[in-house]
Protein backbone atom coordinates (compact mmCIF):
# COMPACT_ATOMS: atom_id res chain seq x y z
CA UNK A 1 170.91 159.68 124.95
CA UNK A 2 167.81 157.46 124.57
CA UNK A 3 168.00 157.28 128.71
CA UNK A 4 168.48 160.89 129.83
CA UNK A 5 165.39 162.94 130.34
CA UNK A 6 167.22 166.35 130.83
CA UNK A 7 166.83 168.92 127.92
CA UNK A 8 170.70 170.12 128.70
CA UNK A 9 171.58 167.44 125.94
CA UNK A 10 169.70 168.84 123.01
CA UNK A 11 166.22 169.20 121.77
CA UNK A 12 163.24 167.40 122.61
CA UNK A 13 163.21 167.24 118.58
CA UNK A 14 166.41 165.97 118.01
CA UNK A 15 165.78 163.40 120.79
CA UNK A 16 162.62 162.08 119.51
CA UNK A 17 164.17 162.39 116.16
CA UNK A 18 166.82 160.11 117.01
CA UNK A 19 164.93 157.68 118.71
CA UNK A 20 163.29 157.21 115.29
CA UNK A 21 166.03 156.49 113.87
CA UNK A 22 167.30 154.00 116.11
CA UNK A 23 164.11 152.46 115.92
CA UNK A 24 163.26 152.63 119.73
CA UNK A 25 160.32 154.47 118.47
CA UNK A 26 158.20 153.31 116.07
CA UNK A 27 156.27 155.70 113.03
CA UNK A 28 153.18 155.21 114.70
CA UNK A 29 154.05 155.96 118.24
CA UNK A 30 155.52 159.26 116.94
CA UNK A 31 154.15 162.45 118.87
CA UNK A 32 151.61 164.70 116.91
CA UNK A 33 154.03 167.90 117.25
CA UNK A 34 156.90 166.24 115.30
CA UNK A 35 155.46 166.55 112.00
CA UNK A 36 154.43 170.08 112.48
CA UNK A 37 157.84 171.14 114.03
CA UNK A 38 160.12 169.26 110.96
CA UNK A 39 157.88 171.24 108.62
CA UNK A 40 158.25 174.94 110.44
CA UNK A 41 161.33 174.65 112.78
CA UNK A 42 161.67 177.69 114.76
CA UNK A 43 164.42 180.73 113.65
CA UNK A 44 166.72 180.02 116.88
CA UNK A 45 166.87 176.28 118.26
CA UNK A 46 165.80 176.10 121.43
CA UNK A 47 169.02 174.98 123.44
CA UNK A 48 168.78 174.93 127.30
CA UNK A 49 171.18 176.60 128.94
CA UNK A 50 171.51 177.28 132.44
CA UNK A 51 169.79 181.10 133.64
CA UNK A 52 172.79 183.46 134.69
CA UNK A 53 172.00 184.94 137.82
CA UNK A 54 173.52 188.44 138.33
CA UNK A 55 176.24 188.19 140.80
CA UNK A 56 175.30 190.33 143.38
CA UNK A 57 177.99 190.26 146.34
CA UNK A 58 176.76 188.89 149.47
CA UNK A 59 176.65 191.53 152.44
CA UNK A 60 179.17 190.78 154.84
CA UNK A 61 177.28 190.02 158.46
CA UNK A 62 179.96 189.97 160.39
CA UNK A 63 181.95 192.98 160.98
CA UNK A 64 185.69 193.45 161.60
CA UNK A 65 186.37 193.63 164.92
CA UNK A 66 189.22 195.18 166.02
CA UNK A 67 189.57 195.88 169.76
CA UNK A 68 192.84 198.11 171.35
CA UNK A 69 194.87 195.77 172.42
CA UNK A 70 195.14 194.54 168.51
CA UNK A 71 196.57 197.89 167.79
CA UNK A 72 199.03 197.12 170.86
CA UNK A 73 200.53 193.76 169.79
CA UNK A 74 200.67 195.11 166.15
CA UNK A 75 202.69 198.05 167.18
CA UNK A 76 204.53 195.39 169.36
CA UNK A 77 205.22 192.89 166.74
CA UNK A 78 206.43 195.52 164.30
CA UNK A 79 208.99 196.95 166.66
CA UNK A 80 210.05 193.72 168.91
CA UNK A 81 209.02 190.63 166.37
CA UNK A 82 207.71 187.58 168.36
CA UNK A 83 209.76 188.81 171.30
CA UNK A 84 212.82 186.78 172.96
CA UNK A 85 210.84 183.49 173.65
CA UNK A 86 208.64 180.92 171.86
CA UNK A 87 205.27 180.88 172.52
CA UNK A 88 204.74 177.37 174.43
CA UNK A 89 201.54 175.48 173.82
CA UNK A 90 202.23 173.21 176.49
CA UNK A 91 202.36 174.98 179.50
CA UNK A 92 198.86 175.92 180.34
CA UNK A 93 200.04 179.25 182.53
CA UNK A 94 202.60 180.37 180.07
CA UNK A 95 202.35 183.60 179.23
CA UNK A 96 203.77 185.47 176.40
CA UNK A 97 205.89 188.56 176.00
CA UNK A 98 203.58 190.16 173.68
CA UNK A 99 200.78 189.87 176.34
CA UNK A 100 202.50 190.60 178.88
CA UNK A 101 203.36 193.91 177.35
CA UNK A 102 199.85 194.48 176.56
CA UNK A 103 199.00 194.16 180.41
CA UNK A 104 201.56 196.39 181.48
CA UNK A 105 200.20 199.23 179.27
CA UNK A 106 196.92 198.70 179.89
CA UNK A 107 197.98 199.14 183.68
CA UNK A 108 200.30 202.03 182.72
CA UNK A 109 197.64 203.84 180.83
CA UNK A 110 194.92 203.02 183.36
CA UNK A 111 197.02 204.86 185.75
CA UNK A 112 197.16 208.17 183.61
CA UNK A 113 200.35 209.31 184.59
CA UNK A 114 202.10 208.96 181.52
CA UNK A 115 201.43 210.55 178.55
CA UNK A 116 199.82 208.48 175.20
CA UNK A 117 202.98 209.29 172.97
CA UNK A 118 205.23 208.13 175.89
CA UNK A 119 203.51 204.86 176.78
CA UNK A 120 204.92 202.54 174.65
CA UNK A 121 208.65 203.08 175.44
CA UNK A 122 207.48 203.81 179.03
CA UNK A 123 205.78 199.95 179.01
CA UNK A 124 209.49 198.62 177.93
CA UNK A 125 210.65 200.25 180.63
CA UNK A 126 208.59 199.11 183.48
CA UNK A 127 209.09 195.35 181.93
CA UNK A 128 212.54 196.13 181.57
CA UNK A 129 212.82 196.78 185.15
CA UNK A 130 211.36 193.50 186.24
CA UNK A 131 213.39 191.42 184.25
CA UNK A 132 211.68 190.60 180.78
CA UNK A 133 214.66 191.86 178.34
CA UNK A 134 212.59 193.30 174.90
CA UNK A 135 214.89 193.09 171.56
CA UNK A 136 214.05 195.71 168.90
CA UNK A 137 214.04 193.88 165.41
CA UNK A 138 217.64 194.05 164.27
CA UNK A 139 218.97 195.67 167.07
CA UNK A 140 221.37 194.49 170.06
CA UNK A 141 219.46 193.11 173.23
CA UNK A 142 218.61 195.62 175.68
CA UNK A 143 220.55 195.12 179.33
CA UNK A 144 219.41 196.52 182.31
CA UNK A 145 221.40 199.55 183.15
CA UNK A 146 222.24 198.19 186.77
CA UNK A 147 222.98 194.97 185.27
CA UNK A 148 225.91 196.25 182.88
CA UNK A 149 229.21 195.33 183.77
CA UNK A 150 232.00 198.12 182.78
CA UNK A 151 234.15 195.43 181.74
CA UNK A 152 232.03 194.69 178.97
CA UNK A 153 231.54 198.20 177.20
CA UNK A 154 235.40 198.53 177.21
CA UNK A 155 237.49 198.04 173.86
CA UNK A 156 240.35 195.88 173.49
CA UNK A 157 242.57 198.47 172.49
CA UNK A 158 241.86 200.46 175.46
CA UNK A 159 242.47 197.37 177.51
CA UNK A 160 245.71 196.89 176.00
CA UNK A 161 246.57 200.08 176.59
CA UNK A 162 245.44 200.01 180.10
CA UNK A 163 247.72 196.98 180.56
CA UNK A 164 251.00 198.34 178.80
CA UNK A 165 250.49 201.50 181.55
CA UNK A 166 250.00 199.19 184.33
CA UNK A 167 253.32 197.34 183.07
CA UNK A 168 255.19 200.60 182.53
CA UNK A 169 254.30 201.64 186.61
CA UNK A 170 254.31 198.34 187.77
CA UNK A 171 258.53 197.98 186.22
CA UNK A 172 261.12 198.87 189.07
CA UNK A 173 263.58 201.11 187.87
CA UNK A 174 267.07 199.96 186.40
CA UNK A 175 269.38 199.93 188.97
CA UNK A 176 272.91 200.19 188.07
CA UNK A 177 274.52 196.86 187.35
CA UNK A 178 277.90 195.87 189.29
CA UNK A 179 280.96 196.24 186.99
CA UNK A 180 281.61 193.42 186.19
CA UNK A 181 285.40 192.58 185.97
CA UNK A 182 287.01 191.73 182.91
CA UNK A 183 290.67 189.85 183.58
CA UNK A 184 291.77 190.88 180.33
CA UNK A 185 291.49 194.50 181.64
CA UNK A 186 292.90 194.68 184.35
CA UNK A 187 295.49 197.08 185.59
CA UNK A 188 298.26 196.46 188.40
C-alpha cells in the first residue's frame, strides 16, 4: 500500500496513517493536515469511486440496408431452402441457384409482362424450362412436364392388372383334347 499512489485504495488519511505506523514515516515528517483531520474527520469518508456516466446508447451510423433482391432470395430460401446444389467456393464462375433465380426475375420483371403476384412461380417456370429443377422444402422434386415418362406415374397394381389382361388375350383358347384311349375300356 506504501507504493501505490492511487486514492482507489483508501484515504489519503488512512495511507499516511499507516505509513506512521509502519514507521516509513517518521512524527516529524508528518503533514500539517493530519493532526487537524484526526481531530475533526469529516461525516462521510471520502472513498473514491469511479464517476458513473449515464449510459446513453450510441446512435447507430450505419443504416440497414436492404436492397430488392434481399427480399428475393428470402422469399427464395423460405420456399426452396439452399436449392438442389451446394454452393462451391472453388469454382470461381459458379453460380448459384438462388442467384440465378434472382436474375431471371429481375429479367422477367424488367420485361413487364407478367404480373407482380405471378412472378415468382412464373421465374420457376422459365428456370424450369431450361433445365435448373427447383425443390419446394418438403416437397417431391419438380420434373419437367416433357421430361415425364408415363411409366413412372403408373401404380403397381394397375400394372399388374394391365399384365393379367394382356395374359388373359394373349392365352389361345382350349382346344379340345384327343380322347385319349383307355384299354381297360374298350368295347369289341
Amino acid at each position: 500500500m506504501a507504493g501505490s499512489r492511487l486514492e482507489k485504495f483508501g484515504t489519503v488519511f488512512t495511507r499516511v496513517r499507516d505509513l506512521l505506523r509502519a514507521g516509513v514515516l517518521k512524527p516529524e515528517e508528518k503533514p500539517i493536515w493530519y493532526d487537524v483531520y484526526a481531530a475533526f474527520p469529516p461525516k462521510k469518508e471520502p472513498l473514491y469511486q469511479k464517476p458513473r456516466r449515464p449510459r446513453v446508447p450510441a446512435a447507430d451510423p450505419v443504416p440497414q440496408l436492404f436492397y430488392k433482391e434481399d427480399e428475393i432470395r428470402a422469399k427464395f430460401f423460405e420456399v426452396y431452402g439452399n436449392g438442389p446444389k451446394a454452393f462451391e467456393p472453388l469454382m470461381p464462375n459458379f453460380i448459384s441457384s438462388c442467384q440465378k433465380f434472382v436474375m431471371k426475375y429481375s429479367e422477367l420483371e424488367s420485361r413487364g409482362d407478367i404480373k407482380p403476384e405471378l412472378l415468382f412461380e412464373e421465374t420457376a417456370k422459365a428456370l424450369l424450362s431450361e433445365g435448373i429443377y427447383l425443390r419446394k422444402r418438403g416437397g417431391p422434386v419438380q420434373v419437367a412436364p416433357e421430361s415425364r415418362d408415363p411409366l413412372l406415374s403408373m401404380k403397381l397394381t394397375d400394372m399388374l392388372a394391365e399384365q393379367q389382361k394382356d395374359k388373359e388375350t394373349n392365352i389361345p383358347e382350349k382346344q379340345p383334347e384327343a380322347e385319349t384311349l383307355n384299354p381297360d375300356s374298350q368295347t369289341s
